[in-house]
N, C-alpha and C. Protein backbone atom coordinates (compact mmCIF):
# COMPACT_ATOMS: atom_id res chain seq x y z
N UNK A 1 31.59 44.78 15.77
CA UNK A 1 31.40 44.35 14.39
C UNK A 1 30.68 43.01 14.39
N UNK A 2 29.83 43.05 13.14
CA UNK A 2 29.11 41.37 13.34
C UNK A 2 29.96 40.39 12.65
N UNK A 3 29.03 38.95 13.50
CA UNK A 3 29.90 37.94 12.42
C UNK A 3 29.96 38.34 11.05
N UNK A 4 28.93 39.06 10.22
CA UNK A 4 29.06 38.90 8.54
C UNK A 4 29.96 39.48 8.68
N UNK A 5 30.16 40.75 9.17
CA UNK A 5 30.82 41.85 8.69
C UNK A 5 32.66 41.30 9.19
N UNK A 6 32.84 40.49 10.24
CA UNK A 6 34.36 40.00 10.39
C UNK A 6 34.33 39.02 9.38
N UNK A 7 33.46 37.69 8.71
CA UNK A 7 33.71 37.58 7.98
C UNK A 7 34.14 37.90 6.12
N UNK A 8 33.18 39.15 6.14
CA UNK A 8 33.49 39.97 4.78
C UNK A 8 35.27 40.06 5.15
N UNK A 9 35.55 40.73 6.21
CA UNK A 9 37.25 40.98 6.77
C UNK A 9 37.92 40.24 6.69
N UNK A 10 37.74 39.25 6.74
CA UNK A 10 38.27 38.16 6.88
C UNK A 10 38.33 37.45 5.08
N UNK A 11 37.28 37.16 3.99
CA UNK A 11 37.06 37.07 3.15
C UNK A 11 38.47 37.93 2.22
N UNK A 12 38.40 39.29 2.59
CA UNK A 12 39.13 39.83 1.63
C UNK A 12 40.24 40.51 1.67
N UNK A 13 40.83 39.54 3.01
CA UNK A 13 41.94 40.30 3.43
C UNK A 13 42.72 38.27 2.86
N UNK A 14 42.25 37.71 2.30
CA UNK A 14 42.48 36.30 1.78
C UNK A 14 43.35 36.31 0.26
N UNK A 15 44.17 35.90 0.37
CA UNK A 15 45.37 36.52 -0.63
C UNK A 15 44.78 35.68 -1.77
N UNK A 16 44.28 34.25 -2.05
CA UNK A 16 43.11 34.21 -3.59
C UNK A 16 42.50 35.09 -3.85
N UNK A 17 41.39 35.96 -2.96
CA UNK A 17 40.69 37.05 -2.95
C UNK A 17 41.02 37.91 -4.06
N UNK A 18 42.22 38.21 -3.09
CA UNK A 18 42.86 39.32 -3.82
C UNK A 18 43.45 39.41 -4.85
N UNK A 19 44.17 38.32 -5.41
CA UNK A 19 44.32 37.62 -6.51
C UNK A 19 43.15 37.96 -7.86
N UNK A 20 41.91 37.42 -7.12
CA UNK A 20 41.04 37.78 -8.09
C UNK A 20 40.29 38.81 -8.13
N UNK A 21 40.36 39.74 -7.28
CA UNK A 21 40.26 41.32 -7.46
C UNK A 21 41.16 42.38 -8.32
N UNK A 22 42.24 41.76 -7.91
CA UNK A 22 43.33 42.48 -8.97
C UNK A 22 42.84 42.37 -10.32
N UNK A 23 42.81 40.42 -10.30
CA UNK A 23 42.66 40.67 -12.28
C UNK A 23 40.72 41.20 -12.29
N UNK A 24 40.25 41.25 -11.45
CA UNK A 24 39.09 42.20 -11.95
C UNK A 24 39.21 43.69 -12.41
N UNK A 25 40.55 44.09 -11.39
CA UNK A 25 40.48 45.57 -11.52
C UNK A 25 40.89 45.75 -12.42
N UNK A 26 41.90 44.71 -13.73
CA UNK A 26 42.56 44.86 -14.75
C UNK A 26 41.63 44.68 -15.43
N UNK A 27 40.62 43.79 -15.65
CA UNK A 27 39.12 44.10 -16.56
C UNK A 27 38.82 45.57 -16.60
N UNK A 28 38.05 46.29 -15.24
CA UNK A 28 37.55 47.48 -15.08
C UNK A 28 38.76 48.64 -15.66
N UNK A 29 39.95 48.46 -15.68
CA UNK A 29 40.54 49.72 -16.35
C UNK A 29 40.21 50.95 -16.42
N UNK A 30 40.08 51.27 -15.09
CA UNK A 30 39.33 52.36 -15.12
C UNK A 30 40.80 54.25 -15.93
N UNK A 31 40.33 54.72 -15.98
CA UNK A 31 41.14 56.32 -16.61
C UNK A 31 41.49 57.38 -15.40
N UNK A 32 42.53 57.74 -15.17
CA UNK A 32 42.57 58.44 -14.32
C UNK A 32 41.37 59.84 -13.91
N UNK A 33 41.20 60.20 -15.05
CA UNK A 33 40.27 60.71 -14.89
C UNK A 33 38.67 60.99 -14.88
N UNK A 34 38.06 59.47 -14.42
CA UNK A 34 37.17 58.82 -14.30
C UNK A 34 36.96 58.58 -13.02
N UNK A 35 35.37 58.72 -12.49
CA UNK A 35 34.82 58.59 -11.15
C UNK A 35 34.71 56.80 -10.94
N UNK A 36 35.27 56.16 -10.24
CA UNK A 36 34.39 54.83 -10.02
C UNK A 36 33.93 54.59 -8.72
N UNK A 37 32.85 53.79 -8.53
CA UNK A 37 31.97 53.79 -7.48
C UNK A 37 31.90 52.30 -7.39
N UNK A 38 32.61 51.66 -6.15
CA UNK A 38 32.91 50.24 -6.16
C UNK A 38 31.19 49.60 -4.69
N UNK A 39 30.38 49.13 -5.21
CA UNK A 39 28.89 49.09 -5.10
C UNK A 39 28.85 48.22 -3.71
N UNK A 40 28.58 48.24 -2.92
CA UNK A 40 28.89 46.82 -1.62
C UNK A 40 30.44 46.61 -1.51
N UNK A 41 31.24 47.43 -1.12
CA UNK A 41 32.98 47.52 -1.40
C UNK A 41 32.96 46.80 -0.21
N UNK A 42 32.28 46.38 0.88
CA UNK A 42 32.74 45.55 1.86
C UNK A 42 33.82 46.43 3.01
N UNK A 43 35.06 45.83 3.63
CA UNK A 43 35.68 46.13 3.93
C UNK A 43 36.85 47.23 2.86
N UNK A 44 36.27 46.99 1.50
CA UNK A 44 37.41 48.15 0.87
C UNK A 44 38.49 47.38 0.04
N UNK A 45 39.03 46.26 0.00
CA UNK A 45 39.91 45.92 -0.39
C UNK A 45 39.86 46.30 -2.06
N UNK A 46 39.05 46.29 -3.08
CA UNK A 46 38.70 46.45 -4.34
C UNK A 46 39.15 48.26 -4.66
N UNK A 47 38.60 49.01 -3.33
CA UNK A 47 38.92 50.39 -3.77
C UNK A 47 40.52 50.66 -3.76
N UNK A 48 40.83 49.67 -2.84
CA UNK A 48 42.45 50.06 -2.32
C UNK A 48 43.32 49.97 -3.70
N UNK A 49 42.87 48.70 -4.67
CA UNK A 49 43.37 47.80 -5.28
C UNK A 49 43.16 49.25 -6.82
N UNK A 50 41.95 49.38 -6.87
CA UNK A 50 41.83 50.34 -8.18
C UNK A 50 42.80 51.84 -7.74
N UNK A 51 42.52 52.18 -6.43
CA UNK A 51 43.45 53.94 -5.90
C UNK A 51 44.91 53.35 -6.45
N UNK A 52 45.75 52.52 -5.00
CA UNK A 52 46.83 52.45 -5.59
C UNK A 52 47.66 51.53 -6.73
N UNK A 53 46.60 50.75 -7.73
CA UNK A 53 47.40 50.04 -9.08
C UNK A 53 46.99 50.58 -9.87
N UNK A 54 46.18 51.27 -10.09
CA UNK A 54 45.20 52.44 -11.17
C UNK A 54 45.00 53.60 -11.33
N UNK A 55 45.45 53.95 -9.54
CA UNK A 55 45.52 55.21 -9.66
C UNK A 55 44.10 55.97 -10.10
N UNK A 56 43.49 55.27 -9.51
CA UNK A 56 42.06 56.23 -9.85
C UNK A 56 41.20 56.67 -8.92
N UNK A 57 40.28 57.41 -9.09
CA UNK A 57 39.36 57.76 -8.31
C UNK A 57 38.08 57.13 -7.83
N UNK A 58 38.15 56.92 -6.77
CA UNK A 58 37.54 55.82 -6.00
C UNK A 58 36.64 56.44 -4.96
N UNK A 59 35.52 55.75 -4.95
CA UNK A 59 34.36 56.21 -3.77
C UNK A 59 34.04 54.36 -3.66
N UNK A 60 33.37 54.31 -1.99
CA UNK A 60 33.10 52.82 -2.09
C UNK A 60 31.41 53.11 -1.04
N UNK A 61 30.89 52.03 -1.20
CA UNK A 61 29.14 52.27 -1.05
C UNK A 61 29.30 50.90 -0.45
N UNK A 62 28.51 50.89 1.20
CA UNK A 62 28.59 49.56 1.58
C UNK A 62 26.83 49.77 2.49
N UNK A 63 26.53 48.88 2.78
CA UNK A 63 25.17 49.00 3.84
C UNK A 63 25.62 48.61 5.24
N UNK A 64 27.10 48.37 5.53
CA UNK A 64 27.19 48.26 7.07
C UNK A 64 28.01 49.70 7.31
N UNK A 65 27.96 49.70 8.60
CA UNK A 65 28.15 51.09 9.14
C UNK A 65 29.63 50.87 9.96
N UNK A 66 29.99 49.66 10.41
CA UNK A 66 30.81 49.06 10.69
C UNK A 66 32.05 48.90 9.55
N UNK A 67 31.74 48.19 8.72
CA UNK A 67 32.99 47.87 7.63
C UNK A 67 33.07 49.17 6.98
N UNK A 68 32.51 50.54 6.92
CA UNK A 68 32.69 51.64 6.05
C UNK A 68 33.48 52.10 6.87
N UNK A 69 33.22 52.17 8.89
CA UNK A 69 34.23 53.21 9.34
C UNK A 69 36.01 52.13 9.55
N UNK A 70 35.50 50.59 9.15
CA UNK A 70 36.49 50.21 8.86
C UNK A 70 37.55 50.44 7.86
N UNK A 71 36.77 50.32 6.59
CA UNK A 71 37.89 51.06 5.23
C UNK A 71 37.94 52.56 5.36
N UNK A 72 37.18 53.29 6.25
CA UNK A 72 37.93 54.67 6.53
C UNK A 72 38.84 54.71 7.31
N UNK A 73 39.05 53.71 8.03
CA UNK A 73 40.28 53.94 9.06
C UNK A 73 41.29 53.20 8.44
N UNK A 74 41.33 52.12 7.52
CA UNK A 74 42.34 51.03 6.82
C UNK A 74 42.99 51.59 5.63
N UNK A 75 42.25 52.66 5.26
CA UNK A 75 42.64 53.39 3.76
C UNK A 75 42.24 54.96 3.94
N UNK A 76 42.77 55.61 5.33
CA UNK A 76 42.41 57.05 5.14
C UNK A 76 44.08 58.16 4.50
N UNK A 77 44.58 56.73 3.94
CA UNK A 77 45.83 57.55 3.04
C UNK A 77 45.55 57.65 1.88
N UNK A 78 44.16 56.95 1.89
CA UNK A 78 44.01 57.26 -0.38
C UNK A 78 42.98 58.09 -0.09
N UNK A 79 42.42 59.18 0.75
CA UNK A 79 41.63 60.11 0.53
C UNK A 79 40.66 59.80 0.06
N UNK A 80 40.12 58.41 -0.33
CA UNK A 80 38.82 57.66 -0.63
C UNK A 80 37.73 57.85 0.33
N UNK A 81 36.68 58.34 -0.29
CA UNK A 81 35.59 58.57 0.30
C UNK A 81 34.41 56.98 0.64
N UNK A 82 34.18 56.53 2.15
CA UNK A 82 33.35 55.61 1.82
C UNK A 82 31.99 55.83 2.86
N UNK A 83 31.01 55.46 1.75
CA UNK A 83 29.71 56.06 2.64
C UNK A 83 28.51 54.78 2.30
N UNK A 84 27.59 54.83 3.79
CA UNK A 84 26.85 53.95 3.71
C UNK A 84 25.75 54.49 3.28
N UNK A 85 25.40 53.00 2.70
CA UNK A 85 24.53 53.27 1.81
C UNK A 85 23.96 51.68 0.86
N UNK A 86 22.50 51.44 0.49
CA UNK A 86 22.76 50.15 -0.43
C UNK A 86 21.76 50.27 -1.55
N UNK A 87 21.43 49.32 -2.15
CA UNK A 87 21.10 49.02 -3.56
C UNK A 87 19.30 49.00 -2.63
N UNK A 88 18.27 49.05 -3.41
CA UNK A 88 18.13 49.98 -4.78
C UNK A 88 18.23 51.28 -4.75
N UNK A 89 18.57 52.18 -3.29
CA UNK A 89 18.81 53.63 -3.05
C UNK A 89 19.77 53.79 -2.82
N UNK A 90 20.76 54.40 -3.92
CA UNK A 90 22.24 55.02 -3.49
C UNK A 90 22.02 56.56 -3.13
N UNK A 91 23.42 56.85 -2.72
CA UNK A 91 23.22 58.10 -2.13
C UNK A 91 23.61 58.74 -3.06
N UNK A 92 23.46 59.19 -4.24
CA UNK A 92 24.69 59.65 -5.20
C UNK A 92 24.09 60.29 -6.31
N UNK A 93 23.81 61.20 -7.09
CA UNK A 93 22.64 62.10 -7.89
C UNK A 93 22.62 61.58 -9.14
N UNK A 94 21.81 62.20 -10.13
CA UNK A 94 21.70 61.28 -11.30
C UNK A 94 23.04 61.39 -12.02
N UNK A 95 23.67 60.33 -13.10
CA UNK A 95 24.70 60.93 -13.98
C UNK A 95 26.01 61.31 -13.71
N UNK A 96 26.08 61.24 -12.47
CA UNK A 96 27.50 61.79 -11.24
C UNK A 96 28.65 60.71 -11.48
N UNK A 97 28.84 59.20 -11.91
CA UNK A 97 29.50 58.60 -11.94
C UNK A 97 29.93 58.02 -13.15
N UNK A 98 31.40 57.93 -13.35
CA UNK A 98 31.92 56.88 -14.69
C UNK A 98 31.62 55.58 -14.66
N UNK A 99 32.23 54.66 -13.65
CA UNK A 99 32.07 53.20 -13.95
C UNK A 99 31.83 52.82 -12.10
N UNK A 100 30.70 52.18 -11.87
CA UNK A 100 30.07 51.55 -10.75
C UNK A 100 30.86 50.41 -11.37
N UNK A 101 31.42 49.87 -10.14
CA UNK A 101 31.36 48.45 -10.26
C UNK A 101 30.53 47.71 -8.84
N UNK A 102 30.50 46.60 -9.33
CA UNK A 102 29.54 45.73 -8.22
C UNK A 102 30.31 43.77 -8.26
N UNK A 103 30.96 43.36 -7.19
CA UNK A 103 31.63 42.24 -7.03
C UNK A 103 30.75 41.63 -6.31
N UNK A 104 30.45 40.08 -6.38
CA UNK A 104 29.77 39.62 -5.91
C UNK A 104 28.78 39.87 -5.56
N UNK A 105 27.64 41.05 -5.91
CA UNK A 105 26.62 41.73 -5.00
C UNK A 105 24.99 41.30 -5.85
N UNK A 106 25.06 41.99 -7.13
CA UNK A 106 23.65 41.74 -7.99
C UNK A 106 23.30 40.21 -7.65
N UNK A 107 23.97 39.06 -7.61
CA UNK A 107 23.24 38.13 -8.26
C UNK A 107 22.65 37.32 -6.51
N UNK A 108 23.02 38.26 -5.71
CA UNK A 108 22.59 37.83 -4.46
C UNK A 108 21.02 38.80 -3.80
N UNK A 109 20.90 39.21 -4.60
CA UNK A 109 19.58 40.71 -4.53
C UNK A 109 18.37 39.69 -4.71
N UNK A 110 17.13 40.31 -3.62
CA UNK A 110 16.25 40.06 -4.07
C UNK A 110 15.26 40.38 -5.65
N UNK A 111 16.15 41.48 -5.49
CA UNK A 111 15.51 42.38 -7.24
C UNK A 111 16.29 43.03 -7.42
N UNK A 112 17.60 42.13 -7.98
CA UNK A 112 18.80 42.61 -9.00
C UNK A 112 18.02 43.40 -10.62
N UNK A 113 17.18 43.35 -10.89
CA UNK A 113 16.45 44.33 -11.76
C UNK A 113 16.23 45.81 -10.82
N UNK A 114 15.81 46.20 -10.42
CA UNK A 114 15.73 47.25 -9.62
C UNK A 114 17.07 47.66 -9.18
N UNK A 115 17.70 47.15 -8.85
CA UNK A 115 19.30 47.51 -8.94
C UNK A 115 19.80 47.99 -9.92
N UNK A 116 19.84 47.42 -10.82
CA UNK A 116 20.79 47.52 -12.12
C UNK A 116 20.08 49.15 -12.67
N UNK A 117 18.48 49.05 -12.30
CA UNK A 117 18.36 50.77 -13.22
C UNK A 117 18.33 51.27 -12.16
N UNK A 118 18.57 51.25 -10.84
CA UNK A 118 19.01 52.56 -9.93
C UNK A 118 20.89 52.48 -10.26
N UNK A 119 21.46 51.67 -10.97
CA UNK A 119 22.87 52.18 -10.97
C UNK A 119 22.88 52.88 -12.14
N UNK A 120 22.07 52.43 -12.76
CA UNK A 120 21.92 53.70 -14.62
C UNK A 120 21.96 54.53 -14.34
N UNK A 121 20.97 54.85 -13.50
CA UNK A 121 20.39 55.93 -12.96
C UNK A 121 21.48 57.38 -12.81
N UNK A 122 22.63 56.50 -11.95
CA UNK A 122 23.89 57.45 -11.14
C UNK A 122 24.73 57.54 -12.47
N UNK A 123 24.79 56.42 -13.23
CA UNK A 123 25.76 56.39 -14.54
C UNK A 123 25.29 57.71 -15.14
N UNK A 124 26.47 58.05 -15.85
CA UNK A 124 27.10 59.11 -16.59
C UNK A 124 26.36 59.10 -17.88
N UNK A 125 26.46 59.46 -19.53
CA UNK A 125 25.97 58.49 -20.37
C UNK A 125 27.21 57.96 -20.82
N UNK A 126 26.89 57.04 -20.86
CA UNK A 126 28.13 55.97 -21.41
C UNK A 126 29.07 55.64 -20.68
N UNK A 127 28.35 55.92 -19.04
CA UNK A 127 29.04 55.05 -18.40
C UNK A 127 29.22 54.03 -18.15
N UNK A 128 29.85 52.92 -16.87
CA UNK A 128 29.57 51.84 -17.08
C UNK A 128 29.51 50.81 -16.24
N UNK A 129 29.28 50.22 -15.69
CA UNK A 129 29.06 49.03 -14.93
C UNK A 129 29.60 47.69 -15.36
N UNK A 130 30.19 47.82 -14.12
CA UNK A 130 31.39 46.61 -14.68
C UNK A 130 30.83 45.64 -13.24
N UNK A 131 30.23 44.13 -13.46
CA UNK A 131 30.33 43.13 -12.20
C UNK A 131 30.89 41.94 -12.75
N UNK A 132 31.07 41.42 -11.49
CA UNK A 132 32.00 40.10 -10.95
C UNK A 132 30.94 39.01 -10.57
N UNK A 133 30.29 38.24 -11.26
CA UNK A 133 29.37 36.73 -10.38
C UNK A 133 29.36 35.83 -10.68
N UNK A 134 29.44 34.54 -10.33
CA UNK A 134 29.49 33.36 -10.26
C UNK A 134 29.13 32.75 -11.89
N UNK A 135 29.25 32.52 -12.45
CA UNK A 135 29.26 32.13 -14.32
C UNK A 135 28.16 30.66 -13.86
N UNK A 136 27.58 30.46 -14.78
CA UNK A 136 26.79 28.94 -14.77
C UNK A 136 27.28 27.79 -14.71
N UNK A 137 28.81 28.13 -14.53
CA UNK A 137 29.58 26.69 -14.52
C UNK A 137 30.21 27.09 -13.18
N UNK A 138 29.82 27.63 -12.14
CA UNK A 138 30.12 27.44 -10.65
C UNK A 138 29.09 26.65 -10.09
N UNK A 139 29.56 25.95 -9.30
CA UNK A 139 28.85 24.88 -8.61
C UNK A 139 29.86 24.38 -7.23
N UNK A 140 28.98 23.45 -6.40
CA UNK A 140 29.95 23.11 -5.02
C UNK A 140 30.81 22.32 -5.69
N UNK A 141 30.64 21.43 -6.70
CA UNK A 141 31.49 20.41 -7.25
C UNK A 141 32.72 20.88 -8.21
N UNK A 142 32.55 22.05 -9.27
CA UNK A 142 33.28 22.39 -9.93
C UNK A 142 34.47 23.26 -8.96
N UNK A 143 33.43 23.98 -8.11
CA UNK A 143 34.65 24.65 -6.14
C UNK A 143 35.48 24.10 -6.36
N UNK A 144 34.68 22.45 -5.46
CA UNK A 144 35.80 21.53 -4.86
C UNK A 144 36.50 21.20 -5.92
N UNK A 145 36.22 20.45 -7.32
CA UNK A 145 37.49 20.39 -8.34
C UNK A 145 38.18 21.36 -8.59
N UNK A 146 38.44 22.33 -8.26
CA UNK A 146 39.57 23.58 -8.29
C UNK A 146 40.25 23.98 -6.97
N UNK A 147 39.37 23.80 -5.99
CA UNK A 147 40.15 24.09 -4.55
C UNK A 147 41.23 22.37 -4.58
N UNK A 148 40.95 21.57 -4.68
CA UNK A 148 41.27 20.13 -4.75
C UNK A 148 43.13 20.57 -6.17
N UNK A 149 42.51 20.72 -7.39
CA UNK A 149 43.93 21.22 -8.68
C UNK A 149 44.35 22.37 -7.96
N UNK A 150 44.39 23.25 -7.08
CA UNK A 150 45.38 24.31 -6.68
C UNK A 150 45.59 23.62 -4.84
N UNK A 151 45.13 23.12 -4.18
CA UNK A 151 45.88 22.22 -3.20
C UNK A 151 45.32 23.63 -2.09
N UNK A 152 44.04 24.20 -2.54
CA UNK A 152 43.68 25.11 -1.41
C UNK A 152 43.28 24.38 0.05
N UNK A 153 43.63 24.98 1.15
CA UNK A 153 43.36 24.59 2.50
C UNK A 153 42.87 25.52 3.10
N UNK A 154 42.16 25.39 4.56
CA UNK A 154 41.95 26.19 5.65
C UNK A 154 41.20 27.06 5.09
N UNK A 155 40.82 28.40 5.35
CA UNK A 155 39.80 29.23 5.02
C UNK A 155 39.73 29.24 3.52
N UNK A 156 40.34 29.72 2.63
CA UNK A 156 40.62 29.87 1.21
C UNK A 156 39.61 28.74 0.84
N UNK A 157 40.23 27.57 1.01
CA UNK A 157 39.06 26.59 0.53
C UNK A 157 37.54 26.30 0.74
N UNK A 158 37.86 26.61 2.27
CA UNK A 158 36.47 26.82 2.84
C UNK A 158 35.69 27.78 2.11
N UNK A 159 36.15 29.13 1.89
CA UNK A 159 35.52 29.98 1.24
C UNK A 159 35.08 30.04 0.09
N UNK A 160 35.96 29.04 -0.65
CA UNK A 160 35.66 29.29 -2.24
C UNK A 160 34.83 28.24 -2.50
N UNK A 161 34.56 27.24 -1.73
CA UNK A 161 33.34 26.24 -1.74
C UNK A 161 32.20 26.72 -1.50
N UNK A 162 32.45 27.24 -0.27
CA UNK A 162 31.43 27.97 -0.05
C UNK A 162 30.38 28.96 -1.56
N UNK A 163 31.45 29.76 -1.88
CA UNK A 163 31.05 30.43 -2.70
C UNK A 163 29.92 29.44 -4.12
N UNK A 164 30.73 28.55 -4.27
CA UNK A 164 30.06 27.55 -5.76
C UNK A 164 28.93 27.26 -4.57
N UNK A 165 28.71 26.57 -3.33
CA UNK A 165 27.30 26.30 -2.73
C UNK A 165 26.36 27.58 -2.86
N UNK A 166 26.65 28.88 -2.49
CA UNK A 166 26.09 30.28 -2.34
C UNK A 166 25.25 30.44 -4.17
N UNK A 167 26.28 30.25 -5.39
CA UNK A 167 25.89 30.61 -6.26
C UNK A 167 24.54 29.48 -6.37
N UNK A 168 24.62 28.37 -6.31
CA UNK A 168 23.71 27.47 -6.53
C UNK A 168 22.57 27.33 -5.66
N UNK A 169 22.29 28.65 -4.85
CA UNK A 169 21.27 29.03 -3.47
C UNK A 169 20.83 29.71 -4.26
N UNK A 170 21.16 30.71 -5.52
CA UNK A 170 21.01 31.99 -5.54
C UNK A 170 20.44 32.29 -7.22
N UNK A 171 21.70 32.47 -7.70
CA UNK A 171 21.65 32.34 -9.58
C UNK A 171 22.80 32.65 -10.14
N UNK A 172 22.50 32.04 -11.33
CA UNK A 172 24.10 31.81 -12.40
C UNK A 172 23.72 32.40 -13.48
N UNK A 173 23.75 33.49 -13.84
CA UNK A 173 23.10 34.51 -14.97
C UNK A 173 24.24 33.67 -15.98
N UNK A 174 23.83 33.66 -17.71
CA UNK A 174 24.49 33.79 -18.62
C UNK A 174 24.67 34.81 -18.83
N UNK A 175 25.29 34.97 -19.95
CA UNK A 175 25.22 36.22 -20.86
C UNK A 175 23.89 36.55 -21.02
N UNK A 176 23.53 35.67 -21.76
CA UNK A 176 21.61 35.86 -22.18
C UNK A 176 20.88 36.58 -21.19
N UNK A 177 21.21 35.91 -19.97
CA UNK A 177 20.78 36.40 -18.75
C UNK A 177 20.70 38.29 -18.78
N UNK A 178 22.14 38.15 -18.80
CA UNK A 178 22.76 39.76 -18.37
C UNK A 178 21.72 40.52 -19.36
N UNK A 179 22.21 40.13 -20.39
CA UNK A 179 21.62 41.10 -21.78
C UNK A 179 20.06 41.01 -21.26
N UNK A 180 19.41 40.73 -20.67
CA UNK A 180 17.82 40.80 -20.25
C UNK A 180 17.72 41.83 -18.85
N UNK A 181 18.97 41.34 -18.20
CA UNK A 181 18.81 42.06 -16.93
C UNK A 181 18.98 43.61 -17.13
N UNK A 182 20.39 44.03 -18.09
CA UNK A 182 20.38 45.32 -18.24
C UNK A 182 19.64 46.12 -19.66
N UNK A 183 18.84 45.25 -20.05
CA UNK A 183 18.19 45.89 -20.95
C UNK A 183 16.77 47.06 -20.72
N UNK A 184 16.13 47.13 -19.83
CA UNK A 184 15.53 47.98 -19.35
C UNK A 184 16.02 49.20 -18.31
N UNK A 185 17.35 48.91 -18.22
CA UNK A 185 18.06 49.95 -17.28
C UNK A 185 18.76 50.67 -18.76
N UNK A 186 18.33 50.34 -19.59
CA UNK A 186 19.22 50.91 -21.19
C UNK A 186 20.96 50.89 -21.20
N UNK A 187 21.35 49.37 -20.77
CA UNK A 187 22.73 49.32 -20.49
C UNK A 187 22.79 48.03 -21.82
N UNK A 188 23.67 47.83 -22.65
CA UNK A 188 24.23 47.14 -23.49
C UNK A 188 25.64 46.43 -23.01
N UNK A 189 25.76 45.11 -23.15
CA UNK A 189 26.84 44.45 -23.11
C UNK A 189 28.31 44.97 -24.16
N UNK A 190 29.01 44.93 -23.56
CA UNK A 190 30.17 45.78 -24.07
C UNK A 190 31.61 44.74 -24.38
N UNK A 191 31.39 44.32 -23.30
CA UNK A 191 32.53 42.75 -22.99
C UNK A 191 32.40 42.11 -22.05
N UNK A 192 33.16 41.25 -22.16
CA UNK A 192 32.67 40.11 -20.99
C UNK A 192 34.31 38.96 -20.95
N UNK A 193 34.10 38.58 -20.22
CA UNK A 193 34.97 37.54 -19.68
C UNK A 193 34.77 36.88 -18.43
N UNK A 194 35.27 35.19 -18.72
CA UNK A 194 35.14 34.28 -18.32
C UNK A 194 36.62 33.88 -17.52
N UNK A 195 36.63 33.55 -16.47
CA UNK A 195 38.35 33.56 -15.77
C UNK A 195 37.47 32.64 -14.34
N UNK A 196 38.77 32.36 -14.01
CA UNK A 196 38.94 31.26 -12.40
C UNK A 196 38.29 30.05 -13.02
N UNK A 197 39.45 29.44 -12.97
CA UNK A 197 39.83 28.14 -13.62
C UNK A 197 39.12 27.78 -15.46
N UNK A 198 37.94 27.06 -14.82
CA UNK A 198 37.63 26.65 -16.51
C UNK A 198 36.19 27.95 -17.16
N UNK A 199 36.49 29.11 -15.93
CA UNK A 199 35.36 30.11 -16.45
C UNK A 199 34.24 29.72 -14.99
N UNK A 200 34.81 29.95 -14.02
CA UNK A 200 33.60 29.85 -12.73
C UNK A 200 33.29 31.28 -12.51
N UNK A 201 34.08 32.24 -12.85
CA UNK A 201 33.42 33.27 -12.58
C UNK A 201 33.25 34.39 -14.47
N UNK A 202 32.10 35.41 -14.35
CA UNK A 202 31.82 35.77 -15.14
C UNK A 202 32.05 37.47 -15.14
N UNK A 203 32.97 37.76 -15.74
CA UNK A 203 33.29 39.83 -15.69
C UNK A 203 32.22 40.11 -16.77
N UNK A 204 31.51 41.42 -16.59
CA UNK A 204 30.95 41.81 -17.84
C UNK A 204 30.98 43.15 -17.16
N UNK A 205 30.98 43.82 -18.77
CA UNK A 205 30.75 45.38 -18.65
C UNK A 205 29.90 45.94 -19.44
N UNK A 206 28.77 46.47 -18.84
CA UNK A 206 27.62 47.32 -19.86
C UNK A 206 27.83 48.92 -19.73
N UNK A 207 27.47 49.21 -20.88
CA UNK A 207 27.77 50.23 -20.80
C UNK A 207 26.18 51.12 -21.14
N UNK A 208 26.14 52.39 -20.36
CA UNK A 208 25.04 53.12 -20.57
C UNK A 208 24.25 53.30 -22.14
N UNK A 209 23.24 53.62 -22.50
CA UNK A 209 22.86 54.15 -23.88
C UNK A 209 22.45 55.82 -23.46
């Protein structure tokens, strides 16, 4: 396995992590009888989190070949299917899916536009796409003022600094943003929310037209 890929392992086997995967998966709400397709699932922890607190149906899409036969061997009790595969070519036919989600992944793309209408693409109509990215008020400084008010240490902190440096390498979509990004993939803003600490990170969900 490579360094990224022990660190993704390492990343989300991190009990903040998971913390804030949970209350993502309580955003996504997905229906039992609804397909979701968790987009760059990494090592898996997000599918584990929607199968057994949601009880739903879960497929996970990663581009290493390594961390997929990892969450097949870490989660081959939820009968979750995970296959490689990445953005802008999924493996998956038109219309076949309820709600893609995507954590941390679009706003790190060279052409998060080209993404967003190959996930339409797989969407259902009125399905939906639900992501997780860094809000315009993440930064290394706003990190460290929150790793600093919760008394984070050792990796956790490391990581979540990390993360406010990563967003500020990369991009901090607004809303405004979003509503531009999924408007040619014919996806409409549906809801949204702002959470981790004063709003560093940004949930939104569009939904197909």
């Amino acid at each position: 396995m490579s360094e990224l890929d022990e660190y993704y392992q390492k990343m989300q086997a991190n009990q903040g992590w998971v913390i804030i995967l949970e209350s993502f998966a309580r955003f996504i709400a997905p229906q039992p009888e609804q397909l979701v397709l968790d987009i760059g699932t990494g090592p898996g922890a997000l599918v584990n989190i929607l199968a057994t607190q949601h009880q739903a149906r879960v497929y996970g899409v990663d581009y290493s070949f390594q961390l997929m036969r990892s969450a097949r061997s870490n989660y081959a009790n939820l009968g979750t299917v995970f296959v490689t595969g990445a953005l802008p070519t999924l493996p998956f036919g038109d219309n076949t899916i309820d709600i893609a989600t995507a954590t941390n992944v679009l706003y790190l793309l060279d052409d998060p536009q080209s993404a967003v209408v190959e996930i339409s693409r797989i969407l259902k109509p009125n399905g939906q796409l639900v992501m997780l990215n860094p809000s315009p008020k993440m930064s290394v400084a706003s990190a460290t003022a929150l790793a600093n008010e919760r008394n984070l240490t050792g990796f956790e902190r490391e990581n979540f600094i990390d993360w406010g440096q990563i967003a500020e390498d990369h991009v901090r979509w607004s809303i405004e943003d979003i509503k531009a990004l999924f408007a040619p993939a014919n996806l409409v803003i549906d809801e949204w929310r702002e959470r981790i600490g004063d709003g560093l990170a940004l949930y939104v969900r569009g939904i197909k037209q």
